[in-house]
PDB file of N, CA and C in Angstrom:
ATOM      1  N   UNK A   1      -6.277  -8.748  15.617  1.00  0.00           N
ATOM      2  CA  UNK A   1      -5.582  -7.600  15.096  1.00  0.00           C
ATOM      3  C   UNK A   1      -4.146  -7.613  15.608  1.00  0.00           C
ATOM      4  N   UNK A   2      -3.504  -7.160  14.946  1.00  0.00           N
ATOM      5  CA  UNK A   2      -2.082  -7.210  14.743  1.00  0.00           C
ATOM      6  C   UNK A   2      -1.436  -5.373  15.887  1.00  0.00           C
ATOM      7  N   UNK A   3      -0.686  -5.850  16.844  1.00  0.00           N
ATOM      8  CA  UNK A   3      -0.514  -4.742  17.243  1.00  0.00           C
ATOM      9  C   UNK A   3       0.856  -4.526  16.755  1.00  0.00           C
ATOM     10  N   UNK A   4       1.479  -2.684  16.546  1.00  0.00           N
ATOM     11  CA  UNK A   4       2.673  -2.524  15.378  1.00  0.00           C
ATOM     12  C   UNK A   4       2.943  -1.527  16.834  1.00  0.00           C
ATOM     13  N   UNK A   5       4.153  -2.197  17.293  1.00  0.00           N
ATOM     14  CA  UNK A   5       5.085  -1.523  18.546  1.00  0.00           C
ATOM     15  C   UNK A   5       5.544  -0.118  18.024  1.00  0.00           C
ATOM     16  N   UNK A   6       5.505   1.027  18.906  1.00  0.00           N
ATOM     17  CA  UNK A   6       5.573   2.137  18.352  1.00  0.00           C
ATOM     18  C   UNK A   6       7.116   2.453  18.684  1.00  0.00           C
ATOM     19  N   UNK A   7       7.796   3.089  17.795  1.00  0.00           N
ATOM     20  CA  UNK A   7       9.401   3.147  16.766  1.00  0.00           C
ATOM     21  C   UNK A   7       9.566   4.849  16.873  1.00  0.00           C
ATOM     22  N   UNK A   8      10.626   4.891  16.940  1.00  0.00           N
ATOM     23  CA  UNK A   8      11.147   6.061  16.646  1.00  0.00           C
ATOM     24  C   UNK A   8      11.949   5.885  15.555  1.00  0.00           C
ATOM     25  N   UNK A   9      12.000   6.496  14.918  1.00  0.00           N
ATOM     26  CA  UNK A   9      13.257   6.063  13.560  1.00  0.00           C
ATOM     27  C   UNK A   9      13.734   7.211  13.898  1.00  0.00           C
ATOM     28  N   UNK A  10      15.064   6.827  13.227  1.00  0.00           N
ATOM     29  CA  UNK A  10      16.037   7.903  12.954  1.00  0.00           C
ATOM     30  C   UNK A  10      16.175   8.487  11.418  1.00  0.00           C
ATOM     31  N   UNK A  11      16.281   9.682  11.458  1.00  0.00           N
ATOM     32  CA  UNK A  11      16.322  10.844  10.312  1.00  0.00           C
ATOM     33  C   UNK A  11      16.989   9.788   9.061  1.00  0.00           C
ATOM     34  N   UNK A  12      17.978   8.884   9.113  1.00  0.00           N
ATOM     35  CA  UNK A  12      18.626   8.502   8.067  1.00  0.00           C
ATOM     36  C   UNK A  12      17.651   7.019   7.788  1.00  0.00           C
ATOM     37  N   UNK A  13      16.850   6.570   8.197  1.00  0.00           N
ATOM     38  CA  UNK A  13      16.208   5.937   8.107  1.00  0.00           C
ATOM     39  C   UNK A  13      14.927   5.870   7.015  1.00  0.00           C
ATOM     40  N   UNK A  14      14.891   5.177   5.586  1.00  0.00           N
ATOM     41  CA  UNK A  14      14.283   5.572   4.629  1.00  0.00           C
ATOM     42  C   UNK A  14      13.028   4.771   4.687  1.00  0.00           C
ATOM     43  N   UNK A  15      12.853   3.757   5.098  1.00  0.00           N
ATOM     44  CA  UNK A  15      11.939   2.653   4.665  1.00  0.00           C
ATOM     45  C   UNK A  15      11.869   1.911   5.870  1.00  0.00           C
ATOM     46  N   UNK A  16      10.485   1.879   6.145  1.00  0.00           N
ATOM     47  CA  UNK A  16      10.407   0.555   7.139  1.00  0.00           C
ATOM     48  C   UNK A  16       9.376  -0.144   6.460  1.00  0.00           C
ATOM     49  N   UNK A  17       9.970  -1.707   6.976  1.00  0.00           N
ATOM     50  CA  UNK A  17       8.323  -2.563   7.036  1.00  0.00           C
ATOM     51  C   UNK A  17       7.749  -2.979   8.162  1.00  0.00           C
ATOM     52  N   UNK A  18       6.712  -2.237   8.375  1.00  0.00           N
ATOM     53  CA  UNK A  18       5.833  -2.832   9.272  1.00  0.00           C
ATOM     54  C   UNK A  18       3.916  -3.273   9.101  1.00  0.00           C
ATOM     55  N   UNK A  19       4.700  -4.168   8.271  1.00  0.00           N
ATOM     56  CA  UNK A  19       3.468  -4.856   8.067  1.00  0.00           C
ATOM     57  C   UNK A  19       2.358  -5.465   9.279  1.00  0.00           C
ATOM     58  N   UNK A  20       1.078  -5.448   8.862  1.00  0.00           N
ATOM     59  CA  UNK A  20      -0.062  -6.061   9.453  1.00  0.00           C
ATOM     60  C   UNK A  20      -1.066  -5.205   9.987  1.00  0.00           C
ATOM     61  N   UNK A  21      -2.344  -5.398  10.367  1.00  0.00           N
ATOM     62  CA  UNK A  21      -3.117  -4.729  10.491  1.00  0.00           C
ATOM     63  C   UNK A  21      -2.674  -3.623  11.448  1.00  0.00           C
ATOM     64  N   UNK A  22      -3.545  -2.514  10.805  1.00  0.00           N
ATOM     65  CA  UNK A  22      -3.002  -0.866  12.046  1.00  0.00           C
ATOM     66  C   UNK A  22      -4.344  -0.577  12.691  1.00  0.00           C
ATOM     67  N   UNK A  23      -4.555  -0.181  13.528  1.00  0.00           N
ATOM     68  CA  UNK A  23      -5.201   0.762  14.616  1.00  0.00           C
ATOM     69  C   UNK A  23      -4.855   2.051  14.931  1.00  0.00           C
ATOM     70  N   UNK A  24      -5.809   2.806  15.570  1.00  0.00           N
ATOM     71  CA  UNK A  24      -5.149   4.066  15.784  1.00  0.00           C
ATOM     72  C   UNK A  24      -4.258   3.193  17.199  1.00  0.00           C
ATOM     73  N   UNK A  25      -4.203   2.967  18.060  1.00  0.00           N
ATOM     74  CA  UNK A  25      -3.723   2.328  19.163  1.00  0.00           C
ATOM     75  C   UNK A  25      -2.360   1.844  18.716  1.00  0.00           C
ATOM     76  N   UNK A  26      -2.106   1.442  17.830  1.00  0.00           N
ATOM     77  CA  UNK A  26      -0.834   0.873  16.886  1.00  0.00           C
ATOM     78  C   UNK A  26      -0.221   1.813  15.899  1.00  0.00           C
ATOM     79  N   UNK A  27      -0.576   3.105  15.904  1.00  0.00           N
ATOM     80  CA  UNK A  27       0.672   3.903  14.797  1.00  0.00           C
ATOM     81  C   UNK A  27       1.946   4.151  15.361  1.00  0.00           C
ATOM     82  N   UNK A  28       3.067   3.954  14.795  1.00  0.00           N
ATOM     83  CA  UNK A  28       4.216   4.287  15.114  1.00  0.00           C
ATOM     84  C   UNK A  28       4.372   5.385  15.230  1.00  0.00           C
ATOM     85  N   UNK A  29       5.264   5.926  16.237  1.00  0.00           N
ATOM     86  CA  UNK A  29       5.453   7.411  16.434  1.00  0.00           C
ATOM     87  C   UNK A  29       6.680   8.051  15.076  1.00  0.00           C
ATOM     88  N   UNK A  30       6.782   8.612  14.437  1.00  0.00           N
ATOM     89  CA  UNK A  30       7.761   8.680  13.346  1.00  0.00           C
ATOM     90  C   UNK A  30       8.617  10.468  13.949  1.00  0.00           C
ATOM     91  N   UNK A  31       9.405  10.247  13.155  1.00  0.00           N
ATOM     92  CA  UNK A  31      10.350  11.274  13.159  1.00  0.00           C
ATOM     93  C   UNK A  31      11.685  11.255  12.268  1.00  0.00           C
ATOM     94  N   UNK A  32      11.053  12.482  11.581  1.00  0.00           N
ATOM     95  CA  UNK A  32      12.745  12.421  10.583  1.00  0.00           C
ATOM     96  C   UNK A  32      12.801  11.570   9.123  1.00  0.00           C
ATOM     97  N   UNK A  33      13.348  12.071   8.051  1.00  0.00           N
ATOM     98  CA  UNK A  33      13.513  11.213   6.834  1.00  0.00           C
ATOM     99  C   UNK A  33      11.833  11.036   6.181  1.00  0.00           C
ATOM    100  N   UNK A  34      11.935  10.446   4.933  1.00  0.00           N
ATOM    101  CA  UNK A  34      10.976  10.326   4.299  1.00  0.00           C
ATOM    102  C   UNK A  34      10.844   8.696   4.346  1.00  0.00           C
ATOM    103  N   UNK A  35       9.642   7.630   5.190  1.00  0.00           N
ATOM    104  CA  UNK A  35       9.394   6.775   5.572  1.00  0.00           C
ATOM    105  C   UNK A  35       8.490   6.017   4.446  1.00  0.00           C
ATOM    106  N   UNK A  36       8.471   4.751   4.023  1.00  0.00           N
ATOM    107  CA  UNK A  36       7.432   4.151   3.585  1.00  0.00           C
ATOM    108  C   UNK A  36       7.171   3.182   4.251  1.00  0.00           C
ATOM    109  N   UNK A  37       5.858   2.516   3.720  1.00  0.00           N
ATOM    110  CA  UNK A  37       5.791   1.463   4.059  1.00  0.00           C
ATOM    111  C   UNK A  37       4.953   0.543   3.993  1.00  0.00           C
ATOM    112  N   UNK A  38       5.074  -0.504   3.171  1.00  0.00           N
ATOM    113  CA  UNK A  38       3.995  -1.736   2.485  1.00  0.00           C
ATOM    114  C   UNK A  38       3.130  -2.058   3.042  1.00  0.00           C
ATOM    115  N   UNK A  39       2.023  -1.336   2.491  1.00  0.00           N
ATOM    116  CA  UNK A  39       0.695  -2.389   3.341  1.00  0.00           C
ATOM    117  C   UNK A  39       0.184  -3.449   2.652  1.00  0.00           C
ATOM    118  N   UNK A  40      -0.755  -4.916   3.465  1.00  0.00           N
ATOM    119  CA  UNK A  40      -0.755  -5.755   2.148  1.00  0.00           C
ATOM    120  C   UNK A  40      -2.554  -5.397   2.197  1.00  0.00           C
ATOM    121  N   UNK A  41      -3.230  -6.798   2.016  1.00  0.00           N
ATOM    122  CA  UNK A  41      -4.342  -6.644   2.076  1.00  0.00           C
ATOM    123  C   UNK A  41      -5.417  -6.938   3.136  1.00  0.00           C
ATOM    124  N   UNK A  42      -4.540  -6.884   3.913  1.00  0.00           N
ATOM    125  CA  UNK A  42      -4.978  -7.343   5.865  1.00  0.00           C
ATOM    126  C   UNK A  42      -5.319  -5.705   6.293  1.00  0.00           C
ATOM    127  N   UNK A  43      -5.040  -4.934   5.731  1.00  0.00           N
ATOM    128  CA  UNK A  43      -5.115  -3.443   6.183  1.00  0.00           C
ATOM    129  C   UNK A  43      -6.304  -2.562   5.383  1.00  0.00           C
ATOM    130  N   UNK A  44      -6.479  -2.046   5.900  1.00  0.00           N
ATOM    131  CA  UNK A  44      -7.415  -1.078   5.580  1.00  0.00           C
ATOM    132  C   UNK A  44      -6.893   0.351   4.929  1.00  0.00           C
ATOM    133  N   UNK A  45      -6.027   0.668   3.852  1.00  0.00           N
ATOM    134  CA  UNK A  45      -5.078   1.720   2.972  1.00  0.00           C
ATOM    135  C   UNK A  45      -6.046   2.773   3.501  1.00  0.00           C
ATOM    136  N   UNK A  46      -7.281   3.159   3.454  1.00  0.00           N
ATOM    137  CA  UNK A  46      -7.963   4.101   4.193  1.00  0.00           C
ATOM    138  C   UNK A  46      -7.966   4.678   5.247  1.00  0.00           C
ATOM    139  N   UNK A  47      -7.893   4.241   5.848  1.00  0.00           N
ATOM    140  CA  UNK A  47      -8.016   4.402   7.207  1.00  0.00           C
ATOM    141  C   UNK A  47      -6.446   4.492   7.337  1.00  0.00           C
ATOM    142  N   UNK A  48      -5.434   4.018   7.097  1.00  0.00           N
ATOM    143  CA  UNK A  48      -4.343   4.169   7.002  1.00  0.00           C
ATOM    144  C   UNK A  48      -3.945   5.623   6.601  1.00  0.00           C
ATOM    145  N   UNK A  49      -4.053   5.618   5.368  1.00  0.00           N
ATOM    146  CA  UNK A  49      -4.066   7.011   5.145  1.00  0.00           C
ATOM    147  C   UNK A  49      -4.183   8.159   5.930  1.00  0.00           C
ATOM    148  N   UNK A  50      -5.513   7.972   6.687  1.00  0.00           N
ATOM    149  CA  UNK A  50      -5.922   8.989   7.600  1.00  0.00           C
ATOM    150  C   UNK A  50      -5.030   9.504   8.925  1.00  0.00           C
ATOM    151  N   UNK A  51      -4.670   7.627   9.109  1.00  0.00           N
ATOM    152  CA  UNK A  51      -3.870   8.179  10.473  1.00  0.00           C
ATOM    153  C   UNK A  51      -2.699   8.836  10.041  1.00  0.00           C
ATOM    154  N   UNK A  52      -1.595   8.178   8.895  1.00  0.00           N
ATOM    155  CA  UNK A  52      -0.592   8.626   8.543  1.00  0.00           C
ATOM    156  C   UNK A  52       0.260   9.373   7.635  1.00  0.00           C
ATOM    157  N   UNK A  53      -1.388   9.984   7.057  1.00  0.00           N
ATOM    158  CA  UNK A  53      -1.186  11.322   6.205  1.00  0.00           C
ATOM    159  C   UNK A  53      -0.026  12.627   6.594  1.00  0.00           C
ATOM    160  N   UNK A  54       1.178  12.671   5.821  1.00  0.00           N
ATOM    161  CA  UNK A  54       2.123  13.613   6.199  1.00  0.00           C
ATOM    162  C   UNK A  54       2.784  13.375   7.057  1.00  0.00           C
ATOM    163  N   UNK A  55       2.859  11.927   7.441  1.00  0.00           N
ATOM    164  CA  UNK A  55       3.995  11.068   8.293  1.00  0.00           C
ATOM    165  C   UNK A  55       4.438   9.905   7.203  1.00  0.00           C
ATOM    166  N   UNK A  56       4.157   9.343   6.450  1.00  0.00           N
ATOM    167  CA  UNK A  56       4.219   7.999   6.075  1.00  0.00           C
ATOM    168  C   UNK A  56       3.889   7.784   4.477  1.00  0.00           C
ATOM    169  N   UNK A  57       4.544   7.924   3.377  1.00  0.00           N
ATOM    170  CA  UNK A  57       3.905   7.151   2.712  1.00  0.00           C
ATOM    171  C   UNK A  57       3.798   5.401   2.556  1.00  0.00           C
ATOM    172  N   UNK A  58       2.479   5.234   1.879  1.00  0.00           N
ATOM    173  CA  UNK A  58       1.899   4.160   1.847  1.00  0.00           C
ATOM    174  C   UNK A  58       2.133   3.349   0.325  1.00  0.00           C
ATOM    175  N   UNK A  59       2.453   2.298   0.863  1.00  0.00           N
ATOM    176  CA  UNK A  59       2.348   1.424  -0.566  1.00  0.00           C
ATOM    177  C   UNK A  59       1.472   0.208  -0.502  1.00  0.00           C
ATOM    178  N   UNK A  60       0.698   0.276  -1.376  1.00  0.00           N
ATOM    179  CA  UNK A  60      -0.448  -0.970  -2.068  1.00  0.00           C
ATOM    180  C   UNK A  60      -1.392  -1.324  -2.610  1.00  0.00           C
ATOM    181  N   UNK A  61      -2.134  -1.936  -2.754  1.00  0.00           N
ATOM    182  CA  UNK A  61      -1.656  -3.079  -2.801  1.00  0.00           C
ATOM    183  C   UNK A  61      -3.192  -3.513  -3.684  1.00  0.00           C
ATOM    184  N   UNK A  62      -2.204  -3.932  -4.618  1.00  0.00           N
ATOM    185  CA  UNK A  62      -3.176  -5.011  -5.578  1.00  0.00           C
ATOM    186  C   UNK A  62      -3.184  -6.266  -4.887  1.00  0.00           C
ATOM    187  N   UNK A  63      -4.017  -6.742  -3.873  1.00  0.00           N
ATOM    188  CA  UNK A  63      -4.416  -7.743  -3.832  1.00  0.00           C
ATOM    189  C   UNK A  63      -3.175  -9.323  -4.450  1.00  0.00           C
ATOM    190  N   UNK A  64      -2.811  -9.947  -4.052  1.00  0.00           N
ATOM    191  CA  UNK A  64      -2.468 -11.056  -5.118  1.00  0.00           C
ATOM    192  C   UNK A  64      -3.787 -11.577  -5.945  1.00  0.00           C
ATOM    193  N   UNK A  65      -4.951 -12.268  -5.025  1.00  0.00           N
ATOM    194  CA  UNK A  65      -5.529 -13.155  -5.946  1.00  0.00           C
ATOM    195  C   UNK A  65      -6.571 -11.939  -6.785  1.00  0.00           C
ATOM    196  N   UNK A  66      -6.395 -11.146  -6.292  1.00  0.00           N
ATOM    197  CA  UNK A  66      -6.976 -10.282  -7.321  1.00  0.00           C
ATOM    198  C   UNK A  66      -6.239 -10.447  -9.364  1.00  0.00           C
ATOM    199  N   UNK A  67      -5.056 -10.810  -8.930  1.00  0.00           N
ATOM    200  CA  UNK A  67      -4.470 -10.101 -10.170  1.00  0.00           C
ATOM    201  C   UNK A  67      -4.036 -11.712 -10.889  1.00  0.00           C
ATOM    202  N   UNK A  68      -5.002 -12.845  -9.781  1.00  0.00           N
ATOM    203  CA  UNK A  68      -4.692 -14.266 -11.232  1.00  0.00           C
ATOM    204  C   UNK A  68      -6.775 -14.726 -10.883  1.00  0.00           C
ATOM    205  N   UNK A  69      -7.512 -14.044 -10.374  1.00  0.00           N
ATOM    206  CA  UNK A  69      -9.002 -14.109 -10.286  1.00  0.00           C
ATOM    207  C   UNK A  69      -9.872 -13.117 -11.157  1.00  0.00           C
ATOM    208  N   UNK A  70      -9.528 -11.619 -10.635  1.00  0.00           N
ATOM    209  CA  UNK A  70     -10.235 -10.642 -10.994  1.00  0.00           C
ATOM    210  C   UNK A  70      -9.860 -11.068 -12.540  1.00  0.00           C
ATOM    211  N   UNK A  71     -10.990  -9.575 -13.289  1.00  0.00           N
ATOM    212  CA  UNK A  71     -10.810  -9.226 -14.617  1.00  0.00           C
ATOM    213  C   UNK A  71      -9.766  -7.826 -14.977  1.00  0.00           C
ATOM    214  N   UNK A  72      -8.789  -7.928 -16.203  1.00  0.00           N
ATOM    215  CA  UNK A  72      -8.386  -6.586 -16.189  1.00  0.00           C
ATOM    216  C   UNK A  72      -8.797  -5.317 -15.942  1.00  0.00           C
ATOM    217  N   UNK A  73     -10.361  -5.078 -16.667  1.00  0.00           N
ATOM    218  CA  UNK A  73     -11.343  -4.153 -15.781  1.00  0.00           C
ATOM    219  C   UNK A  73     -11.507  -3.795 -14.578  1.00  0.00           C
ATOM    220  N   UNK A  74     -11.518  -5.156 -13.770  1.00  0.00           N
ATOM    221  CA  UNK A  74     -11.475  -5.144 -12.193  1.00  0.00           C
ATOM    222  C   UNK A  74     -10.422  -4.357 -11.536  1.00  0.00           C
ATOM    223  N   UNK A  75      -9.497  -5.035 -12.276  1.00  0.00           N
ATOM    224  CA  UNK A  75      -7.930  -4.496 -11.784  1.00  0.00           C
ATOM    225  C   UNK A  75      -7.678  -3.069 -12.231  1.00  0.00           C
ATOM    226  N   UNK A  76      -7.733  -2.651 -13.094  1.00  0.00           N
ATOM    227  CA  UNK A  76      -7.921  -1.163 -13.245  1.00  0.00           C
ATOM    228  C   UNK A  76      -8.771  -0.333 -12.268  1.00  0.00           C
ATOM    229  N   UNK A  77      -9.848  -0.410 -12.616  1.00  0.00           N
ATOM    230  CA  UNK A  77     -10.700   0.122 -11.606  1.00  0.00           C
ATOM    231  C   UNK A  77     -10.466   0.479 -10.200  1.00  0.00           C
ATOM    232  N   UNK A  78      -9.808  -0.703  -9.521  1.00  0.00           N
ATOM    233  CA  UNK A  78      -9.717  -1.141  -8.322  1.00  0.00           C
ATOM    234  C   UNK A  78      -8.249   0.048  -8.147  1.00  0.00           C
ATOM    235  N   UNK A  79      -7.657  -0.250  -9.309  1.00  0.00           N
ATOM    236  CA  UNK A  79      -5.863   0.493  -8.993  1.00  0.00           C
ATOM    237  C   UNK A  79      -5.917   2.230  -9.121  1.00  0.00           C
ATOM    238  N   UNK A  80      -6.965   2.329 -10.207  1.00  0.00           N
ATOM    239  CA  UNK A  80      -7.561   3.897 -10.133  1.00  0.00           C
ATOM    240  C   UNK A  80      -8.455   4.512  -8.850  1.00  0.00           C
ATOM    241  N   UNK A  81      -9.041   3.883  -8.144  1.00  0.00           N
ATOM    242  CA  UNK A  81      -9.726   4.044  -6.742  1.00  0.00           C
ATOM    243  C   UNK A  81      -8.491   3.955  -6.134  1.00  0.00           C
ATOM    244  N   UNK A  82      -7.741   3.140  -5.827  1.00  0.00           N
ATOM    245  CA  UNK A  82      -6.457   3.474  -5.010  1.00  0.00           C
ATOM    246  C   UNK A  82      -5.652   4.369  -4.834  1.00  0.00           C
ATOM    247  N   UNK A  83      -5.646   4.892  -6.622  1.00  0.00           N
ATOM    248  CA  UNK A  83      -4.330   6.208  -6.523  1.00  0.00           C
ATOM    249  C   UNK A  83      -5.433   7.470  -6.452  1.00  0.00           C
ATOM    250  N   UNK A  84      -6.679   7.554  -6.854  1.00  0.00           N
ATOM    251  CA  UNK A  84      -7.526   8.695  -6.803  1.00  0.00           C
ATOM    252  C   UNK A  84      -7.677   8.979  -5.231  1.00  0.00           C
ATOM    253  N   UNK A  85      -7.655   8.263  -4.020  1.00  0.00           N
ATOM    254  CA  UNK A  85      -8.329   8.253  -2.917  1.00  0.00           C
ATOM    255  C   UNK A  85      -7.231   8.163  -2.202  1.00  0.00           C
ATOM    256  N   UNK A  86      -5.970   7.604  -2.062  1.00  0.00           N
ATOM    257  CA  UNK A  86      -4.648   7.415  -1.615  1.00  0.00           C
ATOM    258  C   UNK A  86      -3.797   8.901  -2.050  1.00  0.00           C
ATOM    259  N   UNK A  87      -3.720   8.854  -3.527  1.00  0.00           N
ATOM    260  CA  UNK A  87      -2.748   9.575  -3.990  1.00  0.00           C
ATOM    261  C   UNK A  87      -2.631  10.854  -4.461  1.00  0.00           C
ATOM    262  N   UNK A  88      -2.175  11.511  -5.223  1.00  0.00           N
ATOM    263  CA  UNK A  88      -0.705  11.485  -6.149  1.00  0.00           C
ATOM    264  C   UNK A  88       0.328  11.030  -4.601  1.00  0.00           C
ATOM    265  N   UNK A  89       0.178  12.053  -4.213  1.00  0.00           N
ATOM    266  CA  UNK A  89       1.393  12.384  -3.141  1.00  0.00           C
ATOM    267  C   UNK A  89       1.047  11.269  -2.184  1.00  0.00           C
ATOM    268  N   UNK A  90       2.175  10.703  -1.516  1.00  0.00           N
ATOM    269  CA  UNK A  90       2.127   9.700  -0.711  1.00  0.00           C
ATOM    270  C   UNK A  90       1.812   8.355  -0.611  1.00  0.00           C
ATOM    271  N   UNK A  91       1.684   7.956  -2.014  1.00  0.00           N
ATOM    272  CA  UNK A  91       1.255   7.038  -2.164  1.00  0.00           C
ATOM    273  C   UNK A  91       1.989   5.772  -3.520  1.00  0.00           C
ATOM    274  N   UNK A  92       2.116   4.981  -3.421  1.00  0.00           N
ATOM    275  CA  UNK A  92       3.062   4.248  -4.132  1.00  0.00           C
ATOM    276  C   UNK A  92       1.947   2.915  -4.704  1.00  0.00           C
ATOM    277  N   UNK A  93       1.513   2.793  -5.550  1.00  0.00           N
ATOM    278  CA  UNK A  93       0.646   1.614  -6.498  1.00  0.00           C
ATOM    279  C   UNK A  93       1.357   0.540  -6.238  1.00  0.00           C
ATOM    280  N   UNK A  94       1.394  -0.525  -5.861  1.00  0.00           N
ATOM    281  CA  UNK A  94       1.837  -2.125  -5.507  1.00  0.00           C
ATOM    282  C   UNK A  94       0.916  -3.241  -5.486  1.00  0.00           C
ATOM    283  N   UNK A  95       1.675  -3.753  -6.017  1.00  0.00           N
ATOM    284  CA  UNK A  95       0.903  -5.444  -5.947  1.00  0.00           C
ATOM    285  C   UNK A  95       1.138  -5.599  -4.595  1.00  0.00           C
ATOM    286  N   UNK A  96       0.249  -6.828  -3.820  1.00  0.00           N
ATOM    287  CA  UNK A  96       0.541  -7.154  -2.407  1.00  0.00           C
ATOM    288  C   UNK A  96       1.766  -8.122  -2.016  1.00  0.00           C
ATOM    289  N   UNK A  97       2.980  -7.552  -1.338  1.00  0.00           N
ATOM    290  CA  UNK A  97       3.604  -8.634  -1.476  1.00  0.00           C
ATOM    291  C   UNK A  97       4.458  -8.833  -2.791  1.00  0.00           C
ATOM    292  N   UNK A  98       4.042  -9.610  -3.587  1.00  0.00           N
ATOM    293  CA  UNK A  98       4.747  -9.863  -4.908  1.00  0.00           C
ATOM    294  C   UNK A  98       3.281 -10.705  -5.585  1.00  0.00           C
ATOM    295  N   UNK A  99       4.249 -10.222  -6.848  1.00  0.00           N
ATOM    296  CA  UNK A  99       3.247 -10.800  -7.817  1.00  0.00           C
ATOM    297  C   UNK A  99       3.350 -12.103  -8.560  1.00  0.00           C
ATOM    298  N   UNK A 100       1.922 -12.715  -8.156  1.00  0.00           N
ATOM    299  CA  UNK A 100       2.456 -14.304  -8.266  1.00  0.00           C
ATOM    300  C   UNK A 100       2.344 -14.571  -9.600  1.00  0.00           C
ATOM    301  N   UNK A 101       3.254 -16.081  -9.232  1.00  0.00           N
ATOM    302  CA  UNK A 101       3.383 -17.252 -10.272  1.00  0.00           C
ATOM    303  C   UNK A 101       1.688 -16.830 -11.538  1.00  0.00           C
ATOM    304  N   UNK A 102       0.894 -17.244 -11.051  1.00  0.00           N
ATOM    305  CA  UNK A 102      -0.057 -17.577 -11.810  1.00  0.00           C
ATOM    306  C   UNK A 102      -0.993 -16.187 -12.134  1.00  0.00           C
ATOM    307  N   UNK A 103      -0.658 -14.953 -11.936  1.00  0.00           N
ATOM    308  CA  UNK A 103      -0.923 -13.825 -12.371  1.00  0.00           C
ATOM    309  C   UNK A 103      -1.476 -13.515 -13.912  1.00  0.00           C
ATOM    310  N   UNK A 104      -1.951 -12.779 -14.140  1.00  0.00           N
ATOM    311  CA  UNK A 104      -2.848 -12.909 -15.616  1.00  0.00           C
ATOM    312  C   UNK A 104      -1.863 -11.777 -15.839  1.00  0.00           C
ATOM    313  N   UNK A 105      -1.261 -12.391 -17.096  1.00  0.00           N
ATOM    314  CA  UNK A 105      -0.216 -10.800 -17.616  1.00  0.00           C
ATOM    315  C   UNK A 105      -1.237  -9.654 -17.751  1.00  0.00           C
ATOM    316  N   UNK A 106      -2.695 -10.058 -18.035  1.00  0.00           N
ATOM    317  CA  UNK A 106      -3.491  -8.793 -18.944  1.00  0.00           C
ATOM    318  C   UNK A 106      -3.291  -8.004 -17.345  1.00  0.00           C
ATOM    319  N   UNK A 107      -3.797  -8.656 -16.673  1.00  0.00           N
ATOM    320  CA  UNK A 107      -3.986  -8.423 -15.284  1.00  0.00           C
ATOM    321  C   UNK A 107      -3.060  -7.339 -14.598  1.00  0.00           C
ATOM    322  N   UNK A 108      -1.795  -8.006 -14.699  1.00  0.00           N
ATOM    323  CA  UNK A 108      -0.541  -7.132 -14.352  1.00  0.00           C
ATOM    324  C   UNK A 108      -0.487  -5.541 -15.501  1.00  0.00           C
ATOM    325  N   UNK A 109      -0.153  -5.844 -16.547  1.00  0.00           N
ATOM    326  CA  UNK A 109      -0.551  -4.886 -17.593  1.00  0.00           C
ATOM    327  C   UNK A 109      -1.588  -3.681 -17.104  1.00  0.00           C
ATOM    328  N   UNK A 110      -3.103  -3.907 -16.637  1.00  0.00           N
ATOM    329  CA  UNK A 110      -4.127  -3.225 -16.298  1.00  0.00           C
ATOM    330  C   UNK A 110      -3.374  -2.491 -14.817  1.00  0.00           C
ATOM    331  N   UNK A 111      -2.868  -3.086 -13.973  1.00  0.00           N
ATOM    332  CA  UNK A 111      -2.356  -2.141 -13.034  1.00  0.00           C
ATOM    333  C   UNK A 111      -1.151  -0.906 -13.325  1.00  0.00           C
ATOM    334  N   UNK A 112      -0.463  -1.591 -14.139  1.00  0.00           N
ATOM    335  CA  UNK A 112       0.590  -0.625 -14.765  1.00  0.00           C
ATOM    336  C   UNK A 112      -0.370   0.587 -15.473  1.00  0.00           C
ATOM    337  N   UNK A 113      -1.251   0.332 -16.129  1.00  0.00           N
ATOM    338  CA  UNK A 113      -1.850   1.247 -16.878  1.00  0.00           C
ATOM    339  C   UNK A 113      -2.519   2.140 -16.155  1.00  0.00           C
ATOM    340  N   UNK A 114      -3.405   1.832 -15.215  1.00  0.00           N
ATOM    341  CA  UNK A 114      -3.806   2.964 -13.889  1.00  0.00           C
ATOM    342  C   UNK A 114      -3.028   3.394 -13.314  1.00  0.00           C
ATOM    343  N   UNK A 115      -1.687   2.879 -13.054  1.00  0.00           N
ATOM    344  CA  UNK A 115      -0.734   3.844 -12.630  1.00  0.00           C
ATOM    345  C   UNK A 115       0.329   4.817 -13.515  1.00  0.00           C
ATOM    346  N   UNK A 116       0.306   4.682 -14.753  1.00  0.00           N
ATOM    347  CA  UNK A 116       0.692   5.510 -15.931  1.00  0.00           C
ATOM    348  C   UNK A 116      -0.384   6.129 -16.399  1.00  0.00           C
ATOM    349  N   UNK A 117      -1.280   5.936 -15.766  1.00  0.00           N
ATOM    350  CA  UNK A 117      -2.912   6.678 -16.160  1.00  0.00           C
ATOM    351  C   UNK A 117      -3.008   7.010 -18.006  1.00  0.00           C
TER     352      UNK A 117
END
């Protein structure tokens, strides 16, 4: 497990990345400004959530090989459980990372669509 050194940000401070697995032992202490910050698929968005509900929004994460493996079905599904259980508020729909080379357009398409519901 990945330990995430705990930060103070400053108020003008919009965005951090601090990627890799979180713990409660590992949340950053926050303060000030409206913070995001990319999780990929090493993390647990759940449990995330929990710790950093009304400190942090969260962005993620479609999986990469989800979105050149899975089925568009899959990928929907999967992106509607994300924003139903994550979201509205605080929460930002993302591919992991970026979206690769070999990505199934239907694929990409199906995430856009759970997030335009």
């Amino acid at each position: 497990m990945n330990d995430v050194p705990a930060k103070l940000l400053p108020p003008e401070l919009k965005a951090a990345d601090v990627r890799g697995k979180w713990a409660a032992s590992g949340v950053p202490v926050l303060s000030g400004g409206d913070v995001t910050t990319p999780l990929d698929g090493e993390t647990d968005l759940f449990e995330a959530k929990k710790l950093l509900d009304d400190h942090m929004c969260i962005m993620g994460d479609v999986p990469a090989s989800m979105l050149f493996l899975d089925t568009p079905e899959q990928i929907h599904k999967y992106a509607t459980r994300l924003i139903r259980a994550l979201g509205p508020a605080g929460f930002i729909l993302q591919s992991g990372c970026d979206i690769p080379a070999n990505a199934k357009l239907e694929n990409v398409q199906a995430m856009v669509a759970a997030a335009v519901g």
